[in-house]
C-alpha atoms as a PDB file:
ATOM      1  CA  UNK A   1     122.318  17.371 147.512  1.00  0.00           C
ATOM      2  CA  UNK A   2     121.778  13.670 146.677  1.00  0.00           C
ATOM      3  CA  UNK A   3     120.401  11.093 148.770  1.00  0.00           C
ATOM      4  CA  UNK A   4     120.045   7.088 149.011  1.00  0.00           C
ATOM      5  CA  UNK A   5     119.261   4.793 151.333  1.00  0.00           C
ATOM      6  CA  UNK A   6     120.629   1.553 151.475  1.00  0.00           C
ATOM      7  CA  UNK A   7     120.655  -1.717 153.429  1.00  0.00           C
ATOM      8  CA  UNK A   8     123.431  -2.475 155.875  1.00  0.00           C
ATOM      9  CA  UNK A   9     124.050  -5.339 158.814  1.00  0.00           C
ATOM     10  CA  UNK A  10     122.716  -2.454 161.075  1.00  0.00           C
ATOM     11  CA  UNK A  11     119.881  -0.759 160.110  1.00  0.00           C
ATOM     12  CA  UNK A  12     119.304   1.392 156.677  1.00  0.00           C
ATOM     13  CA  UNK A  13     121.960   3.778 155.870  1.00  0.00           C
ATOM     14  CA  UNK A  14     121.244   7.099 154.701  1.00  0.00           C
ATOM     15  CA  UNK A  15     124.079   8.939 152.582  1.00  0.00           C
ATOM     16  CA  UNK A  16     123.885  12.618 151.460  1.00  0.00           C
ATOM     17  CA  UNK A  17     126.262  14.064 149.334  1.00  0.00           C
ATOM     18  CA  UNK A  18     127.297  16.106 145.984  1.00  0.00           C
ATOM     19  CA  UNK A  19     130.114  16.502 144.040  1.00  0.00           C
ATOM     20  CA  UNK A  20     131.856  18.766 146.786  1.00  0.00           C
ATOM     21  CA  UNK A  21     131.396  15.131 148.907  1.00  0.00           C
ATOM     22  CA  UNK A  22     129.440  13.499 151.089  1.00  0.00           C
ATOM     23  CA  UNK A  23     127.881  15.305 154.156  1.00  0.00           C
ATOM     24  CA  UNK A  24     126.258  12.621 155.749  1.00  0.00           C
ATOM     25  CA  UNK A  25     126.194   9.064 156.211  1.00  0.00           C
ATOM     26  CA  UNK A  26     123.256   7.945 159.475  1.00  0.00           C
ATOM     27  CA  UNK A  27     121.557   4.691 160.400  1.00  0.00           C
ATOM     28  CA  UNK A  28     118.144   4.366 161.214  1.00  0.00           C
ATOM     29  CA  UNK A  29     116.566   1.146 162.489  1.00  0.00           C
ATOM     30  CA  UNK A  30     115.475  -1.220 159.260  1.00  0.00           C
ATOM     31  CA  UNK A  31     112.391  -0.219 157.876  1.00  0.00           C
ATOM     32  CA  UNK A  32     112.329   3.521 158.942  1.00  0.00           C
ATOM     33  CA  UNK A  33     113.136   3.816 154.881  1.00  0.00           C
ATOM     34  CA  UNK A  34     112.797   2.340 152.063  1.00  0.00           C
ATOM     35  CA  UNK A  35     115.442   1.117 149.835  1.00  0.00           C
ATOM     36  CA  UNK A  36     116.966   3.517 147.056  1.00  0.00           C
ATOM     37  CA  UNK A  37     116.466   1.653 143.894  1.00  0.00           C
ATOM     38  CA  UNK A  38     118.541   4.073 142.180  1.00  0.00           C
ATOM     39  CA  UNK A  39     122.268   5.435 143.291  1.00  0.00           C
ATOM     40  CA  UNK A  40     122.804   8.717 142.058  1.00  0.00           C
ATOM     41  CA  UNK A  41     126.075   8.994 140.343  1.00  0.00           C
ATOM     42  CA  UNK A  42     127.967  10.838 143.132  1.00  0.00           C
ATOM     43  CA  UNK A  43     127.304   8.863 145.578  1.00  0.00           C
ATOM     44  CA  UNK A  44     127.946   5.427 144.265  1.00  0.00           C
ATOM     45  CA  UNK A  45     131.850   5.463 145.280  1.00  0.00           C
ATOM     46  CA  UNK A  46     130.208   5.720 148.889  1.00  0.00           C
ATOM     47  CA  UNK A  47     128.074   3.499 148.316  1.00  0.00           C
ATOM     48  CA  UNK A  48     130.590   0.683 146.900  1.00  0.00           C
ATOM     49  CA  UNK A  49     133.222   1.452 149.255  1.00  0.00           C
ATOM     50  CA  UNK A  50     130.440   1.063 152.498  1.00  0.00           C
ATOM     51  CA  UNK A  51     129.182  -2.277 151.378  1.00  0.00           C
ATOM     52  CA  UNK A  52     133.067  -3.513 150.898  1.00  0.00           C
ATOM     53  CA  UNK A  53     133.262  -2.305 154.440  1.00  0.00           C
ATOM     54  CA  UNK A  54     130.383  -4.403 155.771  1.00  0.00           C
ATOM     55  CA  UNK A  55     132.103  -6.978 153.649  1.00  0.00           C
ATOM     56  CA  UNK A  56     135.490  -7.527 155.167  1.00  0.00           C
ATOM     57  CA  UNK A  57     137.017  -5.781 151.900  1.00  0.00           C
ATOM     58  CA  UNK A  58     137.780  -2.605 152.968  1.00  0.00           C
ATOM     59  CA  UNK A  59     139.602  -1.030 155.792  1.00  0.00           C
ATOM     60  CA  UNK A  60     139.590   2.645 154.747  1.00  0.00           C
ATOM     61  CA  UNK A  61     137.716   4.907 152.496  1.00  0.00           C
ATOM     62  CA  UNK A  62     138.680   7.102 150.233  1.00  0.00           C
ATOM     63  CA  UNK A  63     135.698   8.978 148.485  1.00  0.00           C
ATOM     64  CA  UNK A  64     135.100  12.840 149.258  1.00  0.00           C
ATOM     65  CA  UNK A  65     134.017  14.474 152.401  1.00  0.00           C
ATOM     66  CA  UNK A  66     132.312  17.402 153.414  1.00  0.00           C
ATOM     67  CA  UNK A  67     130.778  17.157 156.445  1.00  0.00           C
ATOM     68  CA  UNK A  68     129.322  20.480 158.137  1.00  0.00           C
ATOM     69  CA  UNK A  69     130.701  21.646 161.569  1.00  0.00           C
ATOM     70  CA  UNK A  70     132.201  23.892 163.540  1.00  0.00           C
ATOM     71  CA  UNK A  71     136.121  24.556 162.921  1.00  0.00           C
ATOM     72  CA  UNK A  72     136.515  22.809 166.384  1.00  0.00           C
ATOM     73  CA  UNK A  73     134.412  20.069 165.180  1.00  0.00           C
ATOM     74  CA  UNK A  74     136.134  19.604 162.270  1.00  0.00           C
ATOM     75  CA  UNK A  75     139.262  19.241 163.751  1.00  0.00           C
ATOM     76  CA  UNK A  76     137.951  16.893 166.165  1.00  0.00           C
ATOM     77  CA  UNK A  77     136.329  15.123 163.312  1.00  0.00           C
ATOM     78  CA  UNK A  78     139.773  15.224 161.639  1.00  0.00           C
ATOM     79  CA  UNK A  79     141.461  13.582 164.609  1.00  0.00           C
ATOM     80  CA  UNK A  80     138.996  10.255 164.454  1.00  0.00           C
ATOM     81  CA  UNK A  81     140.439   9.788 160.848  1.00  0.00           C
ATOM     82  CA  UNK A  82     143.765   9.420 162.366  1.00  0.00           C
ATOM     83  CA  UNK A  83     142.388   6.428 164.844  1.00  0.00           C
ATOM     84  CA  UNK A  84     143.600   2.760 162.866  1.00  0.00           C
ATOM     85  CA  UNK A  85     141.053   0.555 161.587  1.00  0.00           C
ATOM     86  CA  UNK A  86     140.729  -2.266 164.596  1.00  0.00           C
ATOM     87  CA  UNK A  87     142.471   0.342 167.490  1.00  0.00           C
ATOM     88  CA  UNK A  88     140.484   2.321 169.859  1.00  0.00           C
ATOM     89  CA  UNK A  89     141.296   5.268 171.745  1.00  0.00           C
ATOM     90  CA  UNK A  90     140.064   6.684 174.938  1.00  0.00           C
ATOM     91  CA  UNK A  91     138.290  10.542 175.168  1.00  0.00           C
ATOM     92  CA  UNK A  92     140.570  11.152 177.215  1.00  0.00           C
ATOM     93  CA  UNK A  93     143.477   9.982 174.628  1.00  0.00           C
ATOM     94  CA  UNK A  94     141.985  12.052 171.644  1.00  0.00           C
ATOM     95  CA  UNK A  95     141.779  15.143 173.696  1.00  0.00           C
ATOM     96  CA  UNK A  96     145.395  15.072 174.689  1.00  0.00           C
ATOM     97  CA  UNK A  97     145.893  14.839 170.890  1.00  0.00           C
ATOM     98  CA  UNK A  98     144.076  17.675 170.431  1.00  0.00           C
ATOM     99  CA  UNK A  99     145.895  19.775 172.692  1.00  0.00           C
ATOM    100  CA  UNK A 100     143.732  20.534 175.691  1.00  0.00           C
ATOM    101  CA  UNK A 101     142.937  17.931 178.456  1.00  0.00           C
ATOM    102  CA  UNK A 102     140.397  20.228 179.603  1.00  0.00           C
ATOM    103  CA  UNK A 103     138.679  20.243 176.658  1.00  0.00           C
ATOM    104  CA  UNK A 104     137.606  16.490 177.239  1.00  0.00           C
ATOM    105  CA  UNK A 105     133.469  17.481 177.507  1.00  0.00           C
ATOM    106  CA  UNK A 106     133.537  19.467 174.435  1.00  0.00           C
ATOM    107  CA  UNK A 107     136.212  16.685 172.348  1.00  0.00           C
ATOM    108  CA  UNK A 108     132.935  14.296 173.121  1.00  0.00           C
ATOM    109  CA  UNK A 109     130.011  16.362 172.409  1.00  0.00           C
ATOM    110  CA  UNK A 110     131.889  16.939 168.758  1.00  0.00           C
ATOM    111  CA  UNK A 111     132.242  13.144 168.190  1.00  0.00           C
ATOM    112  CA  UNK A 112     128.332  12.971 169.077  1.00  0.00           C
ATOM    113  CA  UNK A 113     127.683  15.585 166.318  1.00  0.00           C
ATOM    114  CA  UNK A 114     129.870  13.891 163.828  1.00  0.00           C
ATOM    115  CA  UNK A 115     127.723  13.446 160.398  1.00  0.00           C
ATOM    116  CA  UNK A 116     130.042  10.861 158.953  1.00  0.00           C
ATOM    117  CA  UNK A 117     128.959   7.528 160.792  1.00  0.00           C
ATOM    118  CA  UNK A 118     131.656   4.602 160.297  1.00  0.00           C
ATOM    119  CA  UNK A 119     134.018   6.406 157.735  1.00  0.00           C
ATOM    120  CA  UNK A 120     134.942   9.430 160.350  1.00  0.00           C
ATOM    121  CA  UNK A 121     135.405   6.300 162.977  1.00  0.00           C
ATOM    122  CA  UNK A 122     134.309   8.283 166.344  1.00  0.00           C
ATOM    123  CA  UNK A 123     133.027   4.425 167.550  1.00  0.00           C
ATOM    124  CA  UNK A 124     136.212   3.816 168.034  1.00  0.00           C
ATOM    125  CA  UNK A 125     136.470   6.482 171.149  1.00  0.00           C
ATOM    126  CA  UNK A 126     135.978   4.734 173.963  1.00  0.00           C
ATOM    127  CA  UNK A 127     135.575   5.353 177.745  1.00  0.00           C
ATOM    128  CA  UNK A 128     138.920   5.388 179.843  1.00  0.00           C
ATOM    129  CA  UNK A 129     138.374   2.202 181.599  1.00  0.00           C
ATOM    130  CA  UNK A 130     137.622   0.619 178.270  1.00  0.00           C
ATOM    131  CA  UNK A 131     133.617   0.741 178.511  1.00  0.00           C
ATOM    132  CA  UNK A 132     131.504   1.697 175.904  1.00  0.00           C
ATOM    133  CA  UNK A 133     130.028   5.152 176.120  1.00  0.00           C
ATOM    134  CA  UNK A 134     128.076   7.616 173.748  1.00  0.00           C
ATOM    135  CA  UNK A 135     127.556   6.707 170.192  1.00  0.00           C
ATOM    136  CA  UNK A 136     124.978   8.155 168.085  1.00  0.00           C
ATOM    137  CA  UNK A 137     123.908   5.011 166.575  1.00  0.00           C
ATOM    138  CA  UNK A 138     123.303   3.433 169.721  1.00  0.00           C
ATOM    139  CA  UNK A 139     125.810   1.113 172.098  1.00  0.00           C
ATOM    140  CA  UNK A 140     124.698  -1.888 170.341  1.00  0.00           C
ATOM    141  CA  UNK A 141     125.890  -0.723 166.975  1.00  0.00           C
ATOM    142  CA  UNK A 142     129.002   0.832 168.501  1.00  0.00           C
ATOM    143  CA  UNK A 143     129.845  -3.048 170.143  1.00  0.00           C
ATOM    144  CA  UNK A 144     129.229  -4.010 166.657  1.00  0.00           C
ATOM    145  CA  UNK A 145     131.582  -1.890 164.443  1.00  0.00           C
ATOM    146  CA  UNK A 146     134.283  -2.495 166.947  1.00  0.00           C
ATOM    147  CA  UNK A 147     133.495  -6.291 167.213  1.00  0.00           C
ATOM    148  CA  UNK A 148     133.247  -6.291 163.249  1.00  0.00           C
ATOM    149  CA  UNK A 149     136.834  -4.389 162.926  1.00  0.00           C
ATOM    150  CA  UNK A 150     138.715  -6.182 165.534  1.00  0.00           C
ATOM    151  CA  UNK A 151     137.093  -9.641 165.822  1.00  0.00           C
ATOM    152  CA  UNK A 152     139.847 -10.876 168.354  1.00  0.00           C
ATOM    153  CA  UNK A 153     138.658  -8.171 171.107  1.00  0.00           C
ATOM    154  CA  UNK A 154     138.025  -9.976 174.122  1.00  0.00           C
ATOM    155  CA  UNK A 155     137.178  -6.740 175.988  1.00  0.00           C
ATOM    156  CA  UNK A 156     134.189  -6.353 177.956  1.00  0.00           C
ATOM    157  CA  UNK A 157     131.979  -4.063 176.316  1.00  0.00           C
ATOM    158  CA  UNK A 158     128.231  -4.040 178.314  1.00  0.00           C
END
């Protein structure tokens, strides 16, 4: 596996990957790493493709995955992919998706595991009553993406 770090409007990103695809993509507040200097060659299409992203140039992406999970967590995992770029969804909405309302604890605690921040879009799950809950990255980053794909959202998210 092949790793870089690289800068991003929030925080340093940290992308792992091979040429089966990229495993992970995290953020860590800035200065936690340095800088990659270097990209290795299979993960530059991540790479490019992320910074169009923080650049208003890209809305989807379309480099390899391979994240590591559970079968259920893949196919929650597969479900964010479906969510449009500037839409949210509630929990509650993905888990009806999914098949099993009651499932709702276990449809969130997959999204929390998700290794593939941004490109497998679990920030755009939101709370039923439109609030901001969970996210990995933090609340403020979460307000961010959604902010940064959806400028026009008015919604109250703190």
């Amino acid at each position: 596996m092949e790793t870089v770090y690289i800068n991003s409007p929030l925080g340093i990103t940290k992308i792992v990957g091979d040429e089966d695809g990229v495993a992970v993509i995290s953020v860590s507040d800035v200065g936690t790493n340095e800088v990659s200097q270097e990209i290795p060659a299979v993960l530059q299409e991540a790479v490019s493709q992320l910074e169009e992203y923080f650049n208003k140039k890209r809305i989807d992406f379309t480099f390899k995955l391979n994240p590591k999970g559970t079968e259920f967590q893949q196919k929650v995992w597969k479900s964010l992919l479906e969510i449009p770029y500037g839409k949210t969804i509630s929990y509650m909405d993905q888990t009806k998706k999914l098949g099993d309302v009651k499932a709702i604890r276990a449809v969130a605690s997959a999204n929390g595991k998700n290794p593939l921040w941004i490109v497998v879009p679990c920030h755009r799950v939101i709370g039923t009553n439109g609030s901001l809950t969970g996210y990995a990255g933090g609340l403020s980053r979460k307000k961010w993406l959604i902010e940064h794909e959806n400028p026009t959202t008015q919604q109250s998210l703190f």
